[in-house]
C-alpha atoms as a PDB file:
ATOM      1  CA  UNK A   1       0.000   0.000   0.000  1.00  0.00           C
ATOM      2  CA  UNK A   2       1.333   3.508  -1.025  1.00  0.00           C
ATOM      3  CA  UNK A   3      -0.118   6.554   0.027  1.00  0.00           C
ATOM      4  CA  UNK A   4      -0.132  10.040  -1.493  1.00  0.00           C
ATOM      5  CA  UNK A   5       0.001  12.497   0.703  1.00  0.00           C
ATOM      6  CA  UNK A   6      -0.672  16.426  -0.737  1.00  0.00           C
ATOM      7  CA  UNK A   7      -0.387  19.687   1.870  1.00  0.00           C
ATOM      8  CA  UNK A   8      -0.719  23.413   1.155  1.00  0.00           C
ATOM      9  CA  UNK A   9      -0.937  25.311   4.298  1.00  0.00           C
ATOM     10  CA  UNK A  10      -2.393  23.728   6.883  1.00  0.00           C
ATOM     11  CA  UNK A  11      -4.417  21.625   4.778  1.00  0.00           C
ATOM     12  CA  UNK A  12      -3.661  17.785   3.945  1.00  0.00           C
ATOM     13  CA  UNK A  13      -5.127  15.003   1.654  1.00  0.00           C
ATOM     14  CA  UNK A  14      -4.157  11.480   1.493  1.00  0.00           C
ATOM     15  CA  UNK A  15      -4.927   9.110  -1.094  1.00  0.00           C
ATOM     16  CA  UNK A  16      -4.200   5.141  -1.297  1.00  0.00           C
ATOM     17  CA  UNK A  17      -2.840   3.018  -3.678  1.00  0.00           C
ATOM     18  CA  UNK A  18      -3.819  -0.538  -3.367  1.00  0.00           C
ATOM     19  CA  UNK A  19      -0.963  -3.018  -4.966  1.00  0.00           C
ATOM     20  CA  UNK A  20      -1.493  -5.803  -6.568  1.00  0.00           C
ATOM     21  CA  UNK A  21      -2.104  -8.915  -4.020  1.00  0.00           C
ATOM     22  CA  UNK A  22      -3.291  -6.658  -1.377  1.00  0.00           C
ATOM     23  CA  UNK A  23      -7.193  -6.327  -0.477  1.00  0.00           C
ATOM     24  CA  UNK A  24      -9.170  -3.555  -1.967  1.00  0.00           C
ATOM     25  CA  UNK A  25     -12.280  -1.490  -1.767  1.00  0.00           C
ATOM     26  CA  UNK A  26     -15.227  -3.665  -2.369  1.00  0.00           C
ATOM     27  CA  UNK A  27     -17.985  -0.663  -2.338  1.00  0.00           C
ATOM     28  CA  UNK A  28     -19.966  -0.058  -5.051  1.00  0.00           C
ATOM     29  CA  UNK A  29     -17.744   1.867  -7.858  1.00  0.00           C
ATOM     30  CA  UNK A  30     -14.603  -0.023  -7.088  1.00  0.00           C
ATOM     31  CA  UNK A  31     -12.870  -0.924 -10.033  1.00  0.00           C
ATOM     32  CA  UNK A  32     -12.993  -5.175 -10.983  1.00  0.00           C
ATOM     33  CA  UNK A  33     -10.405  -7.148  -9.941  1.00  0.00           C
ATOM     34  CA  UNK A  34      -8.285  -6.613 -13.480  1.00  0.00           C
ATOM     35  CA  UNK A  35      -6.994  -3.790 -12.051  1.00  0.00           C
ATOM     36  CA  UNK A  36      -3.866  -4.243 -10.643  1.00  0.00           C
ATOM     37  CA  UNK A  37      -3.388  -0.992  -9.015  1.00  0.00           C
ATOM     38  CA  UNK A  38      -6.318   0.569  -7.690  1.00  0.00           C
ATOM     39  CA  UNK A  39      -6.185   4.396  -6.184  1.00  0.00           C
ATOM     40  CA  UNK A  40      -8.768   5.780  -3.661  1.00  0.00           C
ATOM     41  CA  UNK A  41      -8.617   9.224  -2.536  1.00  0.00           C
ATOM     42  CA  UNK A  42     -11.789  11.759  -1.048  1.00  0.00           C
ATOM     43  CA  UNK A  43     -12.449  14.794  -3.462  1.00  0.00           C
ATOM     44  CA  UNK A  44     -13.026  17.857  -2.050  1.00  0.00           C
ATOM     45  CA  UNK A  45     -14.194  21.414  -2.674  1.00  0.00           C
ATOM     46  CA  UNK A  46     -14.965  25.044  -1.243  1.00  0.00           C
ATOM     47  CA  UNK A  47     -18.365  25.873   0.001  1.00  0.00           C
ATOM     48  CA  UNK A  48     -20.191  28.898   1.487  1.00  0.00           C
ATOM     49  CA  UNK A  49     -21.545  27.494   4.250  1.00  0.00           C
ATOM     50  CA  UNK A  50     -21.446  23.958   6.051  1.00  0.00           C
ATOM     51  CA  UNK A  51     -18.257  21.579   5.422  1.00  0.00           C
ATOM     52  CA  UNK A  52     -15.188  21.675   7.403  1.00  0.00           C
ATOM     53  CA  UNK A  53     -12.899  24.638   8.334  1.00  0.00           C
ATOM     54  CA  UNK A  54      -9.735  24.629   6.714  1.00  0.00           C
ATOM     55  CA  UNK A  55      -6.696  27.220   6.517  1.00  0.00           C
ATOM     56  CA  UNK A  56      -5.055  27.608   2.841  1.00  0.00           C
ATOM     57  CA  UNK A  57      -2.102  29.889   2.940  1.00  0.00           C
ATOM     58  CA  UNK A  58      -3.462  32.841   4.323  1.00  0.00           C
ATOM     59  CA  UNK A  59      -7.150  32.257   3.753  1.00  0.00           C
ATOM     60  CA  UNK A  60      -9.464  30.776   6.344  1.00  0.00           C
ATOM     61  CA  UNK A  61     -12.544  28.623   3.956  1.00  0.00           C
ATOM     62  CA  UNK A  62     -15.237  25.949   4.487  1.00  0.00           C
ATOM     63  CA  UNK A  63     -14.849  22.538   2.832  1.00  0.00           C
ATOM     64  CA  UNK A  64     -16.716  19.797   1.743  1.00  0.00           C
ATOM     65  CA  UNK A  65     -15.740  16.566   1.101  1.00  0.00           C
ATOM     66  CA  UNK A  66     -17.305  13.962  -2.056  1.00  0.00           C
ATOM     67  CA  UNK A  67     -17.322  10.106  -1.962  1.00  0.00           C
ATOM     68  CA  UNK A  68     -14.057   8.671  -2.797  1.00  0.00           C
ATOM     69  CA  UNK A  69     -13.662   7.670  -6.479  1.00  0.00           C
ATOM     70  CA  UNK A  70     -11.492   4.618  -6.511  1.00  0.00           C
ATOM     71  CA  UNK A  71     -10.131   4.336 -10.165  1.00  0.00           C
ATOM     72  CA  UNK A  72      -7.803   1.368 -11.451  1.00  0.00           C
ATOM     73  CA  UNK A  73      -4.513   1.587 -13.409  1.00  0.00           C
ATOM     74  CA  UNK A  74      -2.413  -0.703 -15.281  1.00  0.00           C
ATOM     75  CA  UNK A  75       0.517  -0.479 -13.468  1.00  0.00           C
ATOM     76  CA  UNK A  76       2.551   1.489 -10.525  1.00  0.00           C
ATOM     77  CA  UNK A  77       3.902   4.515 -12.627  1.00  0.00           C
ATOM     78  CA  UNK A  78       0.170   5.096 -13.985  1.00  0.00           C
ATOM     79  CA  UNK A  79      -1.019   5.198 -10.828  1.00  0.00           C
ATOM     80  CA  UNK A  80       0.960   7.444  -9.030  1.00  0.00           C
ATOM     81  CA  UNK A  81       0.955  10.156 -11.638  1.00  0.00           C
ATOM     82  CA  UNK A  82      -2.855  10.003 -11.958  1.00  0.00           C
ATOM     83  CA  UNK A  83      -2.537   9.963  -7.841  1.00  0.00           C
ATOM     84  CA  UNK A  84      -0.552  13.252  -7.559  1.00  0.00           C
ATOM     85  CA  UNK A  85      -2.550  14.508 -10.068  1.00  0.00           C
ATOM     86  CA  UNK A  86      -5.667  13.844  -8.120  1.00  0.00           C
ATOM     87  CA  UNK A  87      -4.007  15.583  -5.263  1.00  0.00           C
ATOM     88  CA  UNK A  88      -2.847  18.366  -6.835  1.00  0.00           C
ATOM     89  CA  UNK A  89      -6.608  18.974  -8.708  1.00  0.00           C
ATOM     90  CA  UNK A  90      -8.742  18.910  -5.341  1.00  0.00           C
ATOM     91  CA  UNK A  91      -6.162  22.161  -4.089  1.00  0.00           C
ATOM     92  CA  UNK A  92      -6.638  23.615  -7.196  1.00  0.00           C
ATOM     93  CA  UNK A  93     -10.342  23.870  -6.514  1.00  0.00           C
ATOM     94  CA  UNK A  94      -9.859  25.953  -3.580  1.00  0.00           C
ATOM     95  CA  UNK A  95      -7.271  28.383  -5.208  1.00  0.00           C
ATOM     96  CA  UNK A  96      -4.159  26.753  -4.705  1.00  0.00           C
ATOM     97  CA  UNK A  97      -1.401  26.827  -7.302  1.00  0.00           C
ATOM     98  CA  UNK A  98      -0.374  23.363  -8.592  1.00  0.00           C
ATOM     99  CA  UNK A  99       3.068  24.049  -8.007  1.00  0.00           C
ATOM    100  CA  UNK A 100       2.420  25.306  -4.280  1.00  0.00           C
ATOM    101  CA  UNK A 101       1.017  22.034  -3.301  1.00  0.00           C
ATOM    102  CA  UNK A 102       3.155  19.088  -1.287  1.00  0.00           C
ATOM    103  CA  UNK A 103       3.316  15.956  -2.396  1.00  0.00           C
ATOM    104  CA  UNK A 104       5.327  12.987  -0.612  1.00  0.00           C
ATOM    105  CA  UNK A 105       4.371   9.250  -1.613  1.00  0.00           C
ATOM    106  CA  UNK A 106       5.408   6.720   1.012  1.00  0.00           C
ATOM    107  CA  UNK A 107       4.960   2.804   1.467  1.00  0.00           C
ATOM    108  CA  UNK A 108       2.551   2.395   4.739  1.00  0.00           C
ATOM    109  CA  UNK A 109       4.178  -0.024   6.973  1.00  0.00           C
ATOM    110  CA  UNK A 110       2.058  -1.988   9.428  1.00  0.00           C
ATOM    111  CA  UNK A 111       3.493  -2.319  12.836  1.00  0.00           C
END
């Protein structure tokens, strides 16, 4: 399991991306089991009232999150670009610059 892990300010999101052999989403929308790498990651954008208070930068903003949208790839490298991407997209939709936003992928080790 890799996650993707995107900050700008104090604001975070963290995706996952399931590996082939390890158990995946089995909600409705998941992608079949042909998909050897499968990426799951909330979506999330600003609203005017409601949602959750976040900090951007220098701007204080309510957000709201949408259902995960697990998507399958091909292989690793596919994956993680259309993972970053993902990441970088949902802080674009609350003003962020693509190039201001944080990415770090790690493995997740279980202790």
């Amino acid at each position: 399991m890799i996650l993707v892990s995107g900050a700008a300010g104090e604001a975070g999101l963290t995706g996952t991306l399931y590996e082939p052999g390890e158990s995946r989403p089995s909600f409705r929308g998941a992608p079949e089991e042909g998909s050897p790498y499968v990426w799951v990651c909330d979506a999330f954008y600003e609203v005017e009232s409601g949602g959750q208070p976040q900090t951007v930068g220098d701007r204080e903003l309510r957000v709201a999150f949408e259902s995960p949208a697990p998507r399958g790839f091909p292989d690793q490298a596919a994956a993680l670009r259309a993972g970053k991407e993902h990441i970088r997209t949902q802080f674009a939709r609350l003003g962020v610059p693509r190039s201001e936003v944080d990415i770090t992928v790690r493995r997740r080790v279980d202790a």
